[in-house]
C-alpha atoms as a PDB file:
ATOM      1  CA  UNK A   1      -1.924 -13.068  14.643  1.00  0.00           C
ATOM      2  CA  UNK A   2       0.228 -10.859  16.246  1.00  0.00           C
ATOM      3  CA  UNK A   3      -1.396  -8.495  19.248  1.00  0.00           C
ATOM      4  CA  UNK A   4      -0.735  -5.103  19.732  1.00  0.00           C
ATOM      5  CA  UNK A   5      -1.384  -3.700  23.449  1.00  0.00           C
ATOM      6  CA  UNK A   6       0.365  -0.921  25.304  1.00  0.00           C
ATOM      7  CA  UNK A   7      -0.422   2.278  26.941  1.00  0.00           C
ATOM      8  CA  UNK A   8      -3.962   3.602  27.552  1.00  0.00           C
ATOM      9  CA  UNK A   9      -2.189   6.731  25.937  1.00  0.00           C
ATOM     10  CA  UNK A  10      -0.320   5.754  23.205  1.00  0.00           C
ATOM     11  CA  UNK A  11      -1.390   7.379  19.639  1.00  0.00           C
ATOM     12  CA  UNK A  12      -1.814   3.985  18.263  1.00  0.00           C
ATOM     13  CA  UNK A  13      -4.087   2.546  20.371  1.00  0.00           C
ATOM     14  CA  UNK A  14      -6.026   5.688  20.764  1.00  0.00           C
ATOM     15  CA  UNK A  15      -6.448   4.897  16.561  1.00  0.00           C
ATOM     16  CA  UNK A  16      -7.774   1.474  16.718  1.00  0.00           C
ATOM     17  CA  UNK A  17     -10.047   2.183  19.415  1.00  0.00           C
ATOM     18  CA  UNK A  18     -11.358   4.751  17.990  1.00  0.00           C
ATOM     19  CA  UNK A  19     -11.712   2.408  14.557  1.00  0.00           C
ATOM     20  CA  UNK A  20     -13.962   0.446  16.718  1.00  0.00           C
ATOM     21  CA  UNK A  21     -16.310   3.317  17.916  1.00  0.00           C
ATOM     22  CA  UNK A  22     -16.940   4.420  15.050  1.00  0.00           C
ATOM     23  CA  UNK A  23     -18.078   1.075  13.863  1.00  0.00           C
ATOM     24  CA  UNK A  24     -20.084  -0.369  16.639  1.00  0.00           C
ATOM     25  CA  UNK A  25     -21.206  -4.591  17.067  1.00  0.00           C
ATOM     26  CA  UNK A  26     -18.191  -4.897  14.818  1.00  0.00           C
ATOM     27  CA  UNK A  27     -15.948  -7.614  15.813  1.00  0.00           C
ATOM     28  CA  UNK A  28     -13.337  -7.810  12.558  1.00  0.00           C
ATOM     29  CA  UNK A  29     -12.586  -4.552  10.702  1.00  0.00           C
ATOM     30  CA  UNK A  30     -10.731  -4.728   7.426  1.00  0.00           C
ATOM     31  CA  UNK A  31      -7.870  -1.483   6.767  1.00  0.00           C
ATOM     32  CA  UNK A  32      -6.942  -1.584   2.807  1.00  0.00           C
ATOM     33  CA  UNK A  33      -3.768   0.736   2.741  1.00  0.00           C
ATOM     34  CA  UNK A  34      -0.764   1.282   0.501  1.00  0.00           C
ATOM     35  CA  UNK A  35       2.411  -0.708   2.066  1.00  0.00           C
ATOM     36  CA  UNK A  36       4.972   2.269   2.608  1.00  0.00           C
ATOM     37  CA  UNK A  37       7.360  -0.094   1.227  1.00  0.00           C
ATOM     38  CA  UNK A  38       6.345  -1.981  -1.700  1.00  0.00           C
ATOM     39  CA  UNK A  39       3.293   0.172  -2.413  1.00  0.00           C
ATOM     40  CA  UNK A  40       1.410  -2.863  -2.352  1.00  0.00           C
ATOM     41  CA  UNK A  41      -2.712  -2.548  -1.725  1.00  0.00           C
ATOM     42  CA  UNK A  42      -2.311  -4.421   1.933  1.00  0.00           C
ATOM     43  CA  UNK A  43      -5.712  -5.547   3.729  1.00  0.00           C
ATOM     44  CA  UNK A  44      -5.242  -5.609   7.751  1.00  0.00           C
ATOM     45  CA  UNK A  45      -7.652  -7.520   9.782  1.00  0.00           C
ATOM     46  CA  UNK A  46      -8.021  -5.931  13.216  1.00  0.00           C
ATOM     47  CA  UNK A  47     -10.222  -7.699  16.187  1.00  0.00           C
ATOM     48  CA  UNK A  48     -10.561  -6.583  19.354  1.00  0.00           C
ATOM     49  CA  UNK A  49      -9.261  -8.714  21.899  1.00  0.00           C
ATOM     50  CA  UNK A  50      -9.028  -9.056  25.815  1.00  0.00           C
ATOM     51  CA  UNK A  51      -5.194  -8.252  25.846  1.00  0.00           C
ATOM     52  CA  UNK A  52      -5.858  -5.334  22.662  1.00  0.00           C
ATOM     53  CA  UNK A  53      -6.340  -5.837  19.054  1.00  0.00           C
ATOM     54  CA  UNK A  54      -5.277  -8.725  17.042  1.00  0.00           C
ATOM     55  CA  UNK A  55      -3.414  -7.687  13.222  1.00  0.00           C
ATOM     56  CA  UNK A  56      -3.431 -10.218  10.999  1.00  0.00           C
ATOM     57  CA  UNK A  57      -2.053  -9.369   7.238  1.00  0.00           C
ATOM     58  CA  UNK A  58       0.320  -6.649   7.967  1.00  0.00           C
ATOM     59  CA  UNK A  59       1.447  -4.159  10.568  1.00  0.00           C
ATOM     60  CA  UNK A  60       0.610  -0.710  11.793  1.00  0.00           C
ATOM     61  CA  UNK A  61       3.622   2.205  12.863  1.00  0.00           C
ATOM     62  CA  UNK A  62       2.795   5.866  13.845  1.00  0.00           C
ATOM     63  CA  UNK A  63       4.312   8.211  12.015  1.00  0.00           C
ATOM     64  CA  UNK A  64       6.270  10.958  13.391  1.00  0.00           C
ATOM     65  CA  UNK A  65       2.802  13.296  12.584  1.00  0.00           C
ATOM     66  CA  UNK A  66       1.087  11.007  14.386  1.00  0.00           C
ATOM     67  CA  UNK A  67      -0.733   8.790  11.395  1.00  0.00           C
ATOM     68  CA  UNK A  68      -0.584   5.802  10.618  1.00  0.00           C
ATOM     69  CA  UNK A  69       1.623   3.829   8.639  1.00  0.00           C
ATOM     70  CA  UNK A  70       0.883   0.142   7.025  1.00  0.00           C
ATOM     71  CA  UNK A  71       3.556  -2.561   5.981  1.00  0.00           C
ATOM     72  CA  UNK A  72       2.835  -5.703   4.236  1.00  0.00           C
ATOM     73  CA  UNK A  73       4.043  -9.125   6.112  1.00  0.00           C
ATOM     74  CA  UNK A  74       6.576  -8.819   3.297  1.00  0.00           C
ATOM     75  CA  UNK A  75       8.067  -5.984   3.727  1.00  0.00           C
ATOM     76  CA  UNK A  76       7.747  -6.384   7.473  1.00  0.00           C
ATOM     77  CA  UNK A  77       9.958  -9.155   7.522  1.00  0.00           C
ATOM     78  CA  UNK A  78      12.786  -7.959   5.931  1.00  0.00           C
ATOM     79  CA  UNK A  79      12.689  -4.610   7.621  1.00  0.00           C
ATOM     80  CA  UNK A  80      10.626  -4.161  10.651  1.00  0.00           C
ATOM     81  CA  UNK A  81      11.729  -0.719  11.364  1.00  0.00           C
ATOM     82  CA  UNK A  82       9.654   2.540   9.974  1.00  0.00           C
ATOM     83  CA  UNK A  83      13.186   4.826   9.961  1.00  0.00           C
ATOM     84  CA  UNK A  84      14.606   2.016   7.801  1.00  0.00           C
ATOM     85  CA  UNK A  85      17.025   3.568   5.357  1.00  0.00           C
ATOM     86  CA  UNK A  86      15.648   1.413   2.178  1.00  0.00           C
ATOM     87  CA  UNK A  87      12.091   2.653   3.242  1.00  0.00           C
ATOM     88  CA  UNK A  88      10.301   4.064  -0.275  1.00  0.00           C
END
């Protein structure tokens, strides 16, 4: 499980907090997304942790508009960038 966990004011964060508002005495919340580069139906497991949230299944970028943007494990791998040129 990797475990995302920065700034109090970074766009991500703010997104996966607010995830968890919105859903409250939730410990595990499932994200079904597109992969942006396979196009693959991706499920992301998020749980809140001490040190932030815990991703298991994929990975979450921001997007330049700040929104999110899912890759599989996959497609994560072989490019973990989001400006990748071979991005879809």
């Amino acid at each position: 499980m990797e475990t995302y966990s920065k700034s109090k004011h970074d766009p991500l964060l703010k997104i996966l907090k607010k995830l968890f508002e919105d859903k409250p005495g939730k410990s595990k919340i499932k994200l079904k997304e597109r992969c942006s580069g396979c196009g693959r139906l991706t499920t992301i497991e998020i749980t809140h942790t001490s040190r932030g949230y815990g991703l298991q299944g994929g990975t979450l970028f921001m997007s330049p508009n700040d929104k999110f943007i899912v890759k599989c494990l996959n497609c994560y791998e072989k490019h973990f960038k989001i400006d990748d040129k071979s991005e879809k």
